[in-house]
Protein backbone atom coordinates (compact mmCIF):
# COMPACT_ATOMS: atom_id res chain seq x y z
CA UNK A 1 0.00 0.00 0.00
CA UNK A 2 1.43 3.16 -0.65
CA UNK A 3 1.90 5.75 1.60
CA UNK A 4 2.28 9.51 1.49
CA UNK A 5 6.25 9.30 2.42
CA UNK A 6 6.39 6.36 -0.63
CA UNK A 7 5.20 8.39 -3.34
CA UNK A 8 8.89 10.23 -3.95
CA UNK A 9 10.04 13.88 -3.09
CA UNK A 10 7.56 16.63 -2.73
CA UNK A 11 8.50 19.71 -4.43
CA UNK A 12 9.44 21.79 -1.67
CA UNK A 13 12.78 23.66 -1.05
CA UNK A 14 15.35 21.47 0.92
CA UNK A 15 14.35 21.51 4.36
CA UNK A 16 10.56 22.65 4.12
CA UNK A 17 9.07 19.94 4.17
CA UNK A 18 6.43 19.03 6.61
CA UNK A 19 8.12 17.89 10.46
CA UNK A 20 9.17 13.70 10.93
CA UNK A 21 6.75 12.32 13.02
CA UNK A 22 7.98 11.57 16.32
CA UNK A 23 7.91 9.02 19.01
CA UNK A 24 6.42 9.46 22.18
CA UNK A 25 9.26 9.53 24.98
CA UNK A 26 6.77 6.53 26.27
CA UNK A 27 7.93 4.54 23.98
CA UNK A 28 11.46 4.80 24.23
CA UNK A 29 11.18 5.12 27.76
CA UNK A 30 9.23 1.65 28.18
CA UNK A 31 11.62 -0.07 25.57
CA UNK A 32 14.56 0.94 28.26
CA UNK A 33 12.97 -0.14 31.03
CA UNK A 34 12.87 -3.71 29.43
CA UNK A 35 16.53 -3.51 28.41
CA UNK A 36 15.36 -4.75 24.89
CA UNK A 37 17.52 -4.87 21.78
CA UNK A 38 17.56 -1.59 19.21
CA UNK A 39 15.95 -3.46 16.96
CA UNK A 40 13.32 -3.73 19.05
CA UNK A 41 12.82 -0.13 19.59
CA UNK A 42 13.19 0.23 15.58
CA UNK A 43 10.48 -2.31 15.02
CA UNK A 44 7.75 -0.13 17.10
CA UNK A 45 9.12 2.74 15.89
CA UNK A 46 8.15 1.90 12.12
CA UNK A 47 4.73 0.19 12.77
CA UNK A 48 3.56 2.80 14.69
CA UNK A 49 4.78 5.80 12.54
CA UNK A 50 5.55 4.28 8.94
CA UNK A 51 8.54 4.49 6.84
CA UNK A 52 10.23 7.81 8.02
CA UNK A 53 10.23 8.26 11.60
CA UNK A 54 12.04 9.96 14.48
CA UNK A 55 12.69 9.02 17.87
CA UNK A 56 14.99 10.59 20.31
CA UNK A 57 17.48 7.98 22.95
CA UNK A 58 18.79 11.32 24.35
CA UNK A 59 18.76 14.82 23.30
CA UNK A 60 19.46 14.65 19.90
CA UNK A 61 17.06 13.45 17.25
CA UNK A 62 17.22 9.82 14.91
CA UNK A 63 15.29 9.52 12.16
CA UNK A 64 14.57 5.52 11.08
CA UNK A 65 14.21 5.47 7.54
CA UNK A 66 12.52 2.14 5.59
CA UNK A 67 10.72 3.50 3.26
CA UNK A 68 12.02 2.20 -0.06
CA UNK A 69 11.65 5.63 -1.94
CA UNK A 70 13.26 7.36 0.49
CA UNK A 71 15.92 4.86 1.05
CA UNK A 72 16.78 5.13 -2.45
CA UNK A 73 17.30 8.75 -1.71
CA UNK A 74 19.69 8.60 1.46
CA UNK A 75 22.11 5.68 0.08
CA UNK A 76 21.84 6.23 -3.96
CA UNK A 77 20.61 9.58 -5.14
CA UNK A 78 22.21 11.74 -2.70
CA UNK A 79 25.31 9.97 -1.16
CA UNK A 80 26.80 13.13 -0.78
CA UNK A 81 24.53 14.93 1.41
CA UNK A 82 24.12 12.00 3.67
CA UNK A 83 27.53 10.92 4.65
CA UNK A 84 29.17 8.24 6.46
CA UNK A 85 30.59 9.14 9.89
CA UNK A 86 33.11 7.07 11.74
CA UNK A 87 32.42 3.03 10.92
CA UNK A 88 32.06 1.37 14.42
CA UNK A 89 34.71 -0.73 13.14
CA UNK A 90 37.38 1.36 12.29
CA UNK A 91 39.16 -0.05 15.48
CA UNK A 92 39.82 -3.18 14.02
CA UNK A 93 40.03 -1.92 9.95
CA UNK A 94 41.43 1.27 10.43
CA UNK A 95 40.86 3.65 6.98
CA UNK A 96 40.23 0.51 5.09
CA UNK A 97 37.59 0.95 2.21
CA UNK A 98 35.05 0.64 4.46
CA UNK A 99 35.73 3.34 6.67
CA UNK A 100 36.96 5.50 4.23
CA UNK A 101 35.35 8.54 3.55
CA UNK A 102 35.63 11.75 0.78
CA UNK A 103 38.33 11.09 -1.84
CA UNK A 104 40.51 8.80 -0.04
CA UNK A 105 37.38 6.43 -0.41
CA UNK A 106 37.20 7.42 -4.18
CA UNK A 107 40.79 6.28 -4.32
CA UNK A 108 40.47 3.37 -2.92
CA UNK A 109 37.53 2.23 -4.20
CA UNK A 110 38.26 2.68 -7.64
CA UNK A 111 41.59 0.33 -7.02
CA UNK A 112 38.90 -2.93 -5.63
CA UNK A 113 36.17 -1.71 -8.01
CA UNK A 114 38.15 -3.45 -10.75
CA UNK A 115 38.63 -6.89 -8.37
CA UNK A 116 35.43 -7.84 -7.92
CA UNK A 117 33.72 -7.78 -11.70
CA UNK A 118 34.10 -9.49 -14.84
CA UNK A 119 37.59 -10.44 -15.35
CA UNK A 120 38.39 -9.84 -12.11
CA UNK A 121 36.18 -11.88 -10.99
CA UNK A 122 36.86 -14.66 -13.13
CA UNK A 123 40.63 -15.29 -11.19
CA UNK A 124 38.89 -16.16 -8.47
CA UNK A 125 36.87 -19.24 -9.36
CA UNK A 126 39.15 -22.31 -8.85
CA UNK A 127 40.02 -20.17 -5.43
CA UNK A 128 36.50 -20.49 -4.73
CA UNK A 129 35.89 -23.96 -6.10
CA UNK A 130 38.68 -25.74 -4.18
CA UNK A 131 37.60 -23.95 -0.43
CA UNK A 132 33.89 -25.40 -1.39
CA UNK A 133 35.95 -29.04 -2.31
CA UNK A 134 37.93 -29.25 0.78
CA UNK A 135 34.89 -28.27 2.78
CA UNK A 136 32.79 -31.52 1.02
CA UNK A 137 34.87 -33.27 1.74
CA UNK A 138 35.34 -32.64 5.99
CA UNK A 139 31.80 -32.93 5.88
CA UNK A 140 32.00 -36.28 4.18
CA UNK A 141 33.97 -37.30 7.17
CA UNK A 142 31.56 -36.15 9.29
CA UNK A 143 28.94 -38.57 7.37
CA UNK A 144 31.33 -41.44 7.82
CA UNK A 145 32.03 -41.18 11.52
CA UNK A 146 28.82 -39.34 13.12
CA UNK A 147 31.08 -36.70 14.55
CA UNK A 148 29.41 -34.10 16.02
CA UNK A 149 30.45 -30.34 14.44
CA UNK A 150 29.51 -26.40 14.71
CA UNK A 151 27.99 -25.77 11.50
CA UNK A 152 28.33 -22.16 12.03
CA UNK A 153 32.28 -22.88 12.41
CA UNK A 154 32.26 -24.21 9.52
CA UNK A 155 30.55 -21.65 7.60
CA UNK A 156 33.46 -19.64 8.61
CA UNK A 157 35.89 -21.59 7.86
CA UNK A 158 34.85 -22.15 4.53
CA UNK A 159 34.55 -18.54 4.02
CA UNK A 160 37.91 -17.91 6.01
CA UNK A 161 39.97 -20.30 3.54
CA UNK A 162 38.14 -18.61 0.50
CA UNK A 163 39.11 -14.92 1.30
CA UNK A 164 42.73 -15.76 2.49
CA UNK A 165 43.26 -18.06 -0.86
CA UNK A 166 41.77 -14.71 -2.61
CA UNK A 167 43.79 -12.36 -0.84
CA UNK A 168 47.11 -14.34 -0.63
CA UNK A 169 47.25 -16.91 -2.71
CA UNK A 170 47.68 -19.70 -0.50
CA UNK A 171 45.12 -21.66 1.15
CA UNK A 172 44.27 -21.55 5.26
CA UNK A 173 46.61 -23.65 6.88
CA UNK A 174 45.28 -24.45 10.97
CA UNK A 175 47.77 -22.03 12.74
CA UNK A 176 46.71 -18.77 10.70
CA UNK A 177 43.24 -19.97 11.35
CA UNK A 178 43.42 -20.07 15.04
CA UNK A 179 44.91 -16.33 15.06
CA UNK A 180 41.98 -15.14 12.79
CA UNK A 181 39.72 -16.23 15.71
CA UNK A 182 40.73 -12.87 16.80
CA UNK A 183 39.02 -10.92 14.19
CA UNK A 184 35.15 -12.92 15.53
CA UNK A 185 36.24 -11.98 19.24
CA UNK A 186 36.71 -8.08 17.97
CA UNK A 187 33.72 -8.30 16.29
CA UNK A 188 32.10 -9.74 18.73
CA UNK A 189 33.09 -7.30 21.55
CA UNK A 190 32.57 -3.72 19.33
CA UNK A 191 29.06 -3.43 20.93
CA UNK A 192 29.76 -3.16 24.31
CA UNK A 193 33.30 -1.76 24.18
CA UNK A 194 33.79 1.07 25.92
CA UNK A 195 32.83 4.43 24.41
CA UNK A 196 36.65 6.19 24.86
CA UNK A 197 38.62 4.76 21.80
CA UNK A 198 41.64 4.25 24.36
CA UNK A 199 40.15 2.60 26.61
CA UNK A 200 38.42 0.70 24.00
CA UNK A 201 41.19 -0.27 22.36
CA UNK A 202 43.12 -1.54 25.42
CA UNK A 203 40.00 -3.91 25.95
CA UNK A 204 41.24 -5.70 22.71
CA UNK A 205 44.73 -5.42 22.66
CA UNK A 206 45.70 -8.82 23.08
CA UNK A 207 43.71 -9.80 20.04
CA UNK A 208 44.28 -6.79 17.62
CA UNK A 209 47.99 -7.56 18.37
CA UNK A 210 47.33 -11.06 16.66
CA UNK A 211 45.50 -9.83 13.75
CA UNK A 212 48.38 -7.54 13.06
CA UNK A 213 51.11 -10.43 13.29
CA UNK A 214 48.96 -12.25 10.85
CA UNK A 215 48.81 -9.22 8.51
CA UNK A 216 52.46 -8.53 8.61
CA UNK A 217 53.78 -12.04 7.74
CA UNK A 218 51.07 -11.97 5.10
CA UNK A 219 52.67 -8.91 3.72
CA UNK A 220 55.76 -9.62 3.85
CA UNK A 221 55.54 -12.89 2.24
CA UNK A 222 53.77 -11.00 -1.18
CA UNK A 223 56.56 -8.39 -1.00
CA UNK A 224 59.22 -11.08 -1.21
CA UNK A 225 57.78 -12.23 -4.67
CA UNK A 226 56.66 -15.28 -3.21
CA UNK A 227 53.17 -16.64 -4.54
CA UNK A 228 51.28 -19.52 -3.22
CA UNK A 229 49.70 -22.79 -5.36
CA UNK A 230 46.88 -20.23 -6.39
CA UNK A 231 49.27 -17.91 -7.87
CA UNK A 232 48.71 -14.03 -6.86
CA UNK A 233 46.15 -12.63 -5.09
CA UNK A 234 44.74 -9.04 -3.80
CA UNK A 235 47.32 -8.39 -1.80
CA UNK A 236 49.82 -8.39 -4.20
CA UNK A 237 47.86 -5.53 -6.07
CA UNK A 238 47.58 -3.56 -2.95
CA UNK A 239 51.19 -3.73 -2.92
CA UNK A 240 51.46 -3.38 -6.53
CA UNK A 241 49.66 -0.43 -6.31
CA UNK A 242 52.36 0.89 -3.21
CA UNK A 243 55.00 1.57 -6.04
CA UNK A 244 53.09 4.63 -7.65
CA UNK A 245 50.86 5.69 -4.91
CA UNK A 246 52.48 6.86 -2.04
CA UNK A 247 49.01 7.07 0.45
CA UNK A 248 49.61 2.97 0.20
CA UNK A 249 51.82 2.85 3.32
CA UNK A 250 52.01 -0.38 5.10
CA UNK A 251 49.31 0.90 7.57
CA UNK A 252 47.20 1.25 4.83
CA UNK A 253 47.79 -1.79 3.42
CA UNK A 254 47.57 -3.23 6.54
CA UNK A 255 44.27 -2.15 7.09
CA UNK A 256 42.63 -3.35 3.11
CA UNK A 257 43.73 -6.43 4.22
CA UNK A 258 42.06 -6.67 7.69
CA UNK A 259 38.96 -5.03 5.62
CA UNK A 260 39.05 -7.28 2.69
CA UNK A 261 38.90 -10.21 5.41
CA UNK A 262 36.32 -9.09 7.88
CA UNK A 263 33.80 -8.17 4.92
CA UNK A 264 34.85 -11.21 2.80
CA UNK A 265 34.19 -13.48 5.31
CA UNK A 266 32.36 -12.26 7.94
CA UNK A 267 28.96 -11.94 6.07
CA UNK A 268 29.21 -15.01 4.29
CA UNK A 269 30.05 -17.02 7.15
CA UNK A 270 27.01 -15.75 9.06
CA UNK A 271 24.80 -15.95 6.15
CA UNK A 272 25.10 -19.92 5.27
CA UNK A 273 24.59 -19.70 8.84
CA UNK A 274 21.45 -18.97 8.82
CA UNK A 275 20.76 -21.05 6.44
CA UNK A 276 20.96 -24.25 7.01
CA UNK A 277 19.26 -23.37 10.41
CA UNK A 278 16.65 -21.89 7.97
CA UNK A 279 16.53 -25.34 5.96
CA UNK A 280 16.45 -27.17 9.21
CA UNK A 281 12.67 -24.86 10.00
CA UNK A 282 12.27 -25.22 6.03
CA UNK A 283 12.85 -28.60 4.66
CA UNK A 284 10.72 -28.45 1.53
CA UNK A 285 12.94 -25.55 0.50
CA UNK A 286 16.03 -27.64 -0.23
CA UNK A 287 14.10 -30.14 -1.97
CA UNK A 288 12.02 -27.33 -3.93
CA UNK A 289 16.11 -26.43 -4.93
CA UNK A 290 17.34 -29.25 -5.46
CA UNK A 291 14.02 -30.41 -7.83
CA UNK A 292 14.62 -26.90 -10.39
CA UNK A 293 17.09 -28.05 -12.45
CA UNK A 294 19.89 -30.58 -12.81
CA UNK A 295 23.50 -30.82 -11.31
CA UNK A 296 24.86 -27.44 -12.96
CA UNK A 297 22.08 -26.44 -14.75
CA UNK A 298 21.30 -22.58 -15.08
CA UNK A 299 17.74 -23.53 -13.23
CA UNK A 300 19.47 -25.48 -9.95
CA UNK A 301 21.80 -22.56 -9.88
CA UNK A 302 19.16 -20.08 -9.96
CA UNK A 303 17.22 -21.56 -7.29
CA UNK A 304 20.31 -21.63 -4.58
CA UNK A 305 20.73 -18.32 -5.21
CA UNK A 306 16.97 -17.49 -4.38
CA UNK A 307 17.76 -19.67 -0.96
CA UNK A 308 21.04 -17.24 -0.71
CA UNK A 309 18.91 -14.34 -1.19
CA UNK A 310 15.80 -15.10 0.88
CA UNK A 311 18.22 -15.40 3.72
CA UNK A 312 20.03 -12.26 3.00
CA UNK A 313 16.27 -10.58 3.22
CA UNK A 314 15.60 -12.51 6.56
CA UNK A 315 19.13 -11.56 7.75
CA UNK A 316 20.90 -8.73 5.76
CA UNK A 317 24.86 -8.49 5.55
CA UNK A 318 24.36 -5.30 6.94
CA UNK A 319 21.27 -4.87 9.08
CA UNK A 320 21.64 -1.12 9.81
CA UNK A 321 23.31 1.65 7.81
CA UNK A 322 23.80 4.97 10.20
CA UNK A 323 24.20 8.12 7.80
CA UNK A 324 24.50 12.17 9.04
CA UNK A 325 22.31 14.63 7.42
CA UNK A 326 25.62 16.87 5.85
CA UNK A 327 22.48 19.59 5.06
CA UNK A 328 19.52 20.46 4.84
CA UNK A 329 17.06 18.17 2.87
CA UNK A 330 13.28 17.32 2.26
CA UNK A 331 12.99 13.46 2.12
CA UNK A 332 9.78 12.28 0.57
CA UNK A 333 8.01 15.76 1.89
CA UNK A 334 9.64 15.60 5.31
CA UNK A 335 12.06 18.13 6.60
CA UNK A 336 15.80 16.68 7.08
CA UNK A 337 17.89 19.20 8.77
CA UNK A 338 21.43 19.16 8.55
CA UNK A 339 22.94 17.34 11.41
CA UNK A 340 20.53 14.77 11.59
CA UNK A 341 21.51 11.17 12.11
CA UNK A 342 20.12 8.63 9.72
CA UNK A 343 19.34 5.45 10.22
CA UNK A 344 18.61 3.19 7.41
CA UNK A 345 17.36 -0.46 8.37
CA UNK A 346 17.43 -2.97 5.38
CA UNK A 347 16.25 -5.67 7.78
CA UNK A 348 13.03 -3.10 8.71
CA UNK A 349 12.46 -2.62 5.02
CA UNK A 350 12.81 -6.38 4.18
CA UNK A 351 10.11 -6.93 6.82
CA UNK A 352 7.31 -4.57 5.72
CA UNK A 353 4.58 -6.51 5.04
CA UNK A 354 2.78 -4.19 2.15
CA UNK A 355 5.90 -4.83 0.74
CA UNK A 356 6.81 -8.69 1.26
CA UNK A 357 3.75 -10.47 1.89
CA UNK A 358 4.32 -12.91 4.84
CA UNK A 359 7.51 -11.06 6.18
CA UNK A 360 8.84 -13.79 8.61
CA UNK A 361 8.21 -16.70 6.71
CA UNK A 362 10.62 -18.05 4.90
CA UNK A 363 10.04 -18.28 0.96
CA UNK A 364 12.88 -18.31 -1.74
CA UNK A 365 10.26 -18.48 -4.30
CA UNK A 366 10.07 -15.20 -3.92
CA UNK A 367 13.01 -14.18 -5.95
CA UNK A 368 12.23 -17.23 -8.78
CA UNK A 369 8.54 -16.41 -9.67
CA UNK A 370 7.44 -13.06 -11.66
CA UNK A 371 6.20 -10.32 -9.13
CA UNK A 372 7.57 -12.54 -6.73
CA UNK A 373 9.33 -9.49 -4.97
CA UNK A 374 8.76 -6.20 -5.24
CA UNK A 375 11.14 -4.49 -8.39
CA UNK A 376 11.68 -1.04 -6.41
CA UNK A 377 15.86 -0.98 -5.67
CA UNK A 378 15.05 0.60 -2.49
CA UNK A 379 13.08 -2.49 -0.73
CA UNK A 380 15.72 -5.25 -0.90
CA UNK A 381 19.24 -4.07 -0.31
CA UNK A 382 20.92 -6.55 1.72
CA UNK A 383 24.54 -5.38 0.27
CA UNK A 384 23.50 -1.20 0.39
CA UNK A 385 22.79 0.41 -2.64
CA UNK A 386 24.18 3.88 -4.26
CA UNK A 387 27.66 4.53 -4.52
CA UNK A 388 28.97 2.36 -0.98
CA UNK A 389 27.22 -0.65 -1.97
CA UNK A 390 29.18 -3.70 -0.78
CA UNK A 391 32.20 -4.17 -3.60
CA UNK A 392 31.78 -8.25 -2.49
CA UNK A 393 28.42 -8.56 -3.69
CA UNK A 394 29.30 -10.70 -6.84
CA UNK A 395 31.65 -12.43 -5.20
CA UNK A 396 29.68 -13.52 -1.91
CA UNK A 397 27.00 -14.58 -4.07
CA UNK A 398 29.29 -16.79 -5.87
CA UNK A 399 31.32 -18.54 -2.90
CA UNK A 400 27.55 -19.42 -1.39
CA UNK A 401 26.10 -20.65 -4.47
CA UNK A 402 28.79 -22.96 -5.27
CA UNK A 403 29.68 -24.29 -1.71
CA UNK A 404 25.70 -25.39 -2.08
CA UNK A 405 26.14 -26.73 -5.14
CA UNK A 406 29.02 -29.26 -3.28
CA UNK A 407 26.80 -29.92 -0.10
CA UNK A 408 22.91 -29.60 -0.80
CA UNK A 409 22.17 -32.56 -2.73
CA UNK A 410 24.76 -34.74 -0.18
CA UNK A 411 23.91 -33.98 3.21
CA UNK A 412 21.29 -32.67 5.89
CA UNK A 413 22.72 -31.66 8.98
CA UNK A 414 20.94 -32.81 12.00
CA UNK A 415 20.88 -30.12 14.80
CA UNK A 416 21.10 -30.53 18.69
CA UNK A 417 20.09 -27.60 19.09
CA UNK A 418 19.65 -24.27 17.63
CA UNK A 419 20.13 -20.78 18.72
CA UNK A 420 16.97 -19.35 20.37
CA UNK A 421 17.87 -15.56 19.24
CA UNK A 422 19.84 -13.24 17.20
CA UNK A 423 22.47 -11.15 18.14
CA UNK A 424 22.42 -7.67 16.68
CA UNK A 425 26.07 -6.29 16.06
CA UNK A 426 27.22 -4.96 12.87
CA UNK A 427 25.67 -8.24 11.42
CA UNK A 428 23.02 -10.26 12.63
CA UNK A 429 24.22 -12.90 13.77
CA UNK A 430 23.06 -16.89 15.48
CA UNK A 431 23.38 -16.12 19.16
CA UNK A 432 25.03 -19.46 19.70
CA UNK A 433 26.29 -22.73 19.07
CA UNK A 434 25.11 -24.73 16.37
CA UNK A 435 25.92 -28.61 16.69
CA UNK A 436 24.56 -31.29 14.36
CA UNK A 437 25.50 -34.42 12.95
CA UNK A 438 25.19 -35.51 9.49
CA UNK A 439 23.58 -39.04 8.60
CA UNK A 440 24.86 -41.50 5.65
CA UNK A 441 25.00 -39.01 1.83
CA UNK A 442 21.71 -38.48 0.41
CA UNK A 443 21.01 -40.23 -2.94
């Protein structure tokens, strides 16, 4: 159904618009009181007051926007009036891409752009293939012995092996995995670090000072010339790219790398995740999959990555996208001053039920059947849109669909147990273990 705030920009004069409504200081004050998740407070938020909303968790004023019209103007039309602040991760990635901002982004963006699309892309297939290979084939030991395993582990360790064999050239060997642990326990502890970046960063010294040995050898293994089995990788054009541009210090380079992992494997890791604890609630998905098309057909590819992307709507890479109001705007007939924090929600938007039908339930059909989903760029954006839309896209899709391709038609984990909520950090993420078995291969 449309609303007022969907139908596009009013002609008014930036600024003029009509005032955001705003929520009660009830509300906010009741959602303290029950020491509930943001999320939370974002959900009531949008249901009670639609797809551009304020609220206020102190003095200053938020405004939540879902709205897919208006979405598309925050993140794609007008990138450069609402800006990106300091990333809550820049702790751990420094001024890597992601945390970049102005022309130093520009910069460094237009290096990756080139990376992650067509011929680019194309280097890193057998990368990919052989991670999804050697992960068949651990799990085929798991058939044969009944072992029990984290499938959430690994999920990241598949993605781990592919990023590192992307980045460096050589595949994960054990000992480089068990320092990358560090990067999850980071991640894991941004939310309640403390809010002075000293004191914060004391908190995780131990591990940053692991992730920084493991980025060091890394670099100075490409800078000797040597190249693992897989030849090259992105590293070596970081460093490539050192010999012309002088803003490529080793810091910098240090922190693409630390970027380039957490994003490359981070997301992915968390998204198979989900799921196969998805598939577990949804059986009749897999086999709807699995029944499209033969082995390597365009139609069984197709319909993984509708189970890939029915997930990513569930559970987006990115479940909130803060921006700052650089000036004054009028966003879909409501007055934006300049100063005002942004908050864009893709996993709000992907729940709106006058735009997905059914919201919660899970349905991959949605993305294989015409007018399955709804067309507007603004209502499914689990990667951003506009000009700081994830560079990984293309290549996350790829790593998922093919490790499926290796383990769908084989094997059915059997869970213990499954987490009983998420965990809302910079991703969304199982909050907790996830130990099955796997019976004898399917036919």
């Amino acid at each position: 159904m449309a609303t007022e705030a969907s139908l596009g920009a009013l002609p008014h004069p930036p600024g003029t618009g009509r005032p955001v409504p705003e929520a009660e200081p009830a509300l906010v004050e009741r959602w303290h009181s029950t020491g509930g998740e943001l999320v939370d407070l974002l959900s009531q938020v949008r249901e009670r007051l639609g797809g551009i909303a304020a609220f206020r968790l102190g003095p200053a004023r938020t405004v939540l926007v879902t709205d897919p019209h208006a979405v598309q103007h925050v993140l794609a039309r007008h990138p450069d009036q609402y800006v990106k602040r300091s990333h809550r991760a820049r702790l751990l990635i420094g001024d890597g891409v992601v945390a970049a901002t102005g022309a130093a982004w520009k910069r460094q963006r237009r290096l990756l752009q080139a990376q992650f699309t067509g011929t680019g892309m194309r280097r890193y297939e057998k990368r990919i293939a052989e991670a999804a290979r050697i992960t068949a084939e651990r799990w085929d030991g798991y058939a044969r012995t009944g072992q029990t395993f984290d499938v959430g582990r690994e999920m990241r360790r598949f993605a781990l092996d592919t990023i590192w064999r992307s980045l460096t050239g050589h595949p994960l060997d054990d000992g480089t995995e068990r320092e990358l642990a560090s990067v999850e326990a980071v991640m894991a502890a941004l939310p309640t670090l403390p809010a002075d970046a000293t004191d914060a960063q004391d908190t995780v010294a131990a591990d940053l000072a692991r992730i920084d040995a493991v980025a060091r050898h890394a670099i100075e293994t490409a800078r000797s010339g040597a190249t693992g089995p897989d030849g090259s990788g992105l590293l070596h054009t970081l460093l490539d790219a050192a010999t012309d541009r002088p803003e490529y210090t080793d810091q910098l380079i240090r922190d693409e790398l630390i970027t380039l992992l957490v994003a490359g494997h981070e997301t992915t890791a968390t998204t198979l995740t989900w799921l196969y604890l998805l598939l577990d609630r949804y059986p009749a998905a897999r086999e709807q999959a699995l029944a499209a098309g033969a082995e390597g057909s365009t139609q069984r590819r197709q319909a993984l990555q509708a189970l890939v992307h029915e997930t990513l709507r569930l559970y987006p890479a990115a479940w909130i996208l803060p921006r700052h109001a650089a000036e004054d705007d009028t966003l879909a007939g409501y007055a934006i001053e300049a100063g005002t924090d942004i908050l864009i929600s893709p996993y709000l938007t992907h729940r709106v039920p006058e735009l997905w039908p059914d919201p919660e339930h899970f349905d991959p059909r949605r993305f294989t059947t015409p007018d399955g989903r709804p067309t507007h760029p603004g209502a499914y954006l689990p990667f951003g849109i506009g000009p700081r839309a994830c560079l990984g896209l293309q290549f996350a899709l790829r790593e998922t669909t093919v490790l499926l391709e290796h383990l769908l038609p084989v094997h059915t984990p059997a869970f213990h147990s499954t987490p009983t909520k998420a965990a809302y950090g910079i991703t969304v993420r199982p909050d907790g273990a996830t130990p099955a078995t796997l019976g004898p291969p399917l036919a």
